[in-house]
Protein backbone atom coordinates (compact mmCIF):
# COMPACT_ATOMS: atom_id res chain seq x y z
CA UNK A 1 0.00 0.00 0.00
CA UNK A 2 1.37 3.38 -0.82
CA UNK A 3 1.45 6.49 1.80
CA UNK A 4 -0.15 9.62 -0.23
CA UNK A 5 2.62 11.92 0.78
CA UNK A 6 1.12 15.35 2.23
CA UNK A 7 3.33 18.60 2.15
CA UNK A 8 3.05 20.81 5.33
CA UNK A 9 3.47 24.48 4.60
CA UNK A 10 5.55 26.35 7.08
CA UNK A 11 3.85 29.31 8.11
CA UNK A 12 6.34 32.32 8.76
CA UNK A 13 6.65 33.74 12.44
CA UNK A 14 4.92 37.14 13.56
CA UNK A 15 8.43 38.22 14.22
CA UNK A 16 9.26 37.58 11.06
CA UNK A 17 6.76 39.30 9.45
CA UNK A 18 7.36 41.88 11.33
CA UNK A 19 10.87 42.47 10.42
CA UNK A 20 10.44 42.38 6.93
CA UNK A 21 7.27 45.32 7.56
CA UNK A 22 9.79 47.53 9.12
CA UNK A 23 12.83 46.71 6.51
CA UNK A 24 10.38 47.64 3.50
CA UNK A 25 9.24 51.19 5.80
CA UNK A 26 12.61 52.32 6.48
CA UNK A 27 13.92 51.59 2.83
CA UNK A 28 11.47 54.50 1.72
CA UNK A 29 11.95 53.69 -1.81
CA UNK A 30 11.15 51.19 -4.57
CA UNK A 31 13.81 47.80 -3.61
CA UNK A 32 13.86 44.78 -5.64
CA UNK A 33 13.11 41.24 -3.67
CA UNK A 34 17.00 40.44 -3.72
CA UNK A 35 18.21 43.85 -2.53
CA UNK A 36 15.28 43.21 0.76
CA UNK A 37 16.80 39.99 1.35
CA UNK A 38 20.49 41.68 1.58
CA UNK A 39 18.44 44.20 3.99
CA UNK A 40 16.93 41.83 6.31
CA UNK A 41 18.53 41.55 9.70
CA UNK A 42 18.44 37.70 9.27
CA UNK A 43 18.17 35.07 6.59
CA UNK A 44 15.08 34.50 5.44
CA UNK A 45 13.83 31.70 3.10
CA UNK A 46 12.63 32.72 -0.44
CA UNK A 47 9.45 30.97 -0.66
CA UNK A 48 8.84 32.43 3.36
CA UNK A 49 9.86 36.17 2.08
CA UNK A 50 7.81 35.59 -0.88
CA UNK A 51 4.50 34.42 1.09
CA UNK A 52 4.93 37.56 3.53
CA UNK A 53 5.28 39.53 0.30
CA UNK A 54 1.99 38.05 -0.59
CA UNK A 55 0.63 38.65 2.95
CA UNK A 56 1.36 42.40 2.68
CA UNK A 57 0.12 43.13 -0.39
CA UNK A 58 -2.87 41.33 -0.16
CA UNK A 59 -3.41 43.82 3.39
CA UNK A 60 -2.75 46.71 1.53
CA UNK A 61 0.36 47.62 3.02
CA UNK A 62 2.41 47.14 0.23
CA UNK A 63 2.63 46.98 -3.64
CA UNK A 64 5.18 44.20 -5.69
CA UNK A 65 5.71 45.08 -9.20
CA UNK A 66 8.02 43.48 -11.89
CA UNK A 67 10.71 46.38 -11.01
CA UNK A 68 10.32 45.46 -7.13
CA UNK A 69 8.75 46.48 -3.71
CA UNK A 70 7.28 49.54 -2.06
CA UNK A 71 6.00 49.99 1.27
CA UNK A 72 2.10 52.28 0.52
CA UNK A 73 0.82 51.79 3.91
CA UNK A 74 -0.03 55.18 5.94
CA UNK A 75 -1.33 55.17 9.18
CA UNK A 76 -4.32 56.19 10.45
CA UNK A 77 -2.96 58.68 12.14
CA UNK A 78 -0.80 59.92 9.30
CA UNK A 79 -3.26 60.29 7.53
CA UNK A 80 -5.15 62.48 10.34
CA UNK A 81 -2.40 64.70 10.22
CA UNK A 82 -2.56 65.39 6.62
CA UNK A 83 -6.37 66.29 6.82
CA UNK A 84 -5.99 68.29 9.85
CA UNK A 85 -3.08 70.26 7.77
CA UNK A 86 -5.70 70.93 4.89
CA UNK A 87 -4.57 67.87 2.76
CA UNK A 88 -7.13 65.63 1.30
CA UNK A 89 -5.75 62.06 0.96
């Protein structure tokens, strides 16, 4: 009898989520996937990075094009600021 083989998919850590949020907000500028990896504080694996990628843009927080990765995300409170300063977001 054969065993159907089943693949678990690792889940990435808050923590690591996390750091890869605050890498892509204090790049301030467009990065490609392989320059945020060099960023990164730690290793992370590709197909991880890439599911938090997916994970952030999905929550509006950030946008992945073919020329890389930008952080879009303002605050509510930012965005306070800016209408309390006569800007309409």
């Amino acid at each position: 009898m054969e065993r159907a083989q089943t693949q678990i998919m690792h889940s990435p850590t808050l923590d690591t989520v996390l750091m890869v949020e605050r890498t892509l907000q204090d790049a301030k500028e467009l990065i490609k996937v392989a320059e945020l990896k060099r960023r990164l504080p730690r290793k992370v694996m590709h197909q991880t990075l890439m599911r938090i990628l997916d994970y952030l843009q999905a929550s509006g927080k950030i946008l992945v094009t073919a020329r890389g990765v930008v952080w879009t995300y303002t605050p509510h409170e930012a965005m306070e600021k800016l209408a309390n300063r006569g800007l309409k977001p």
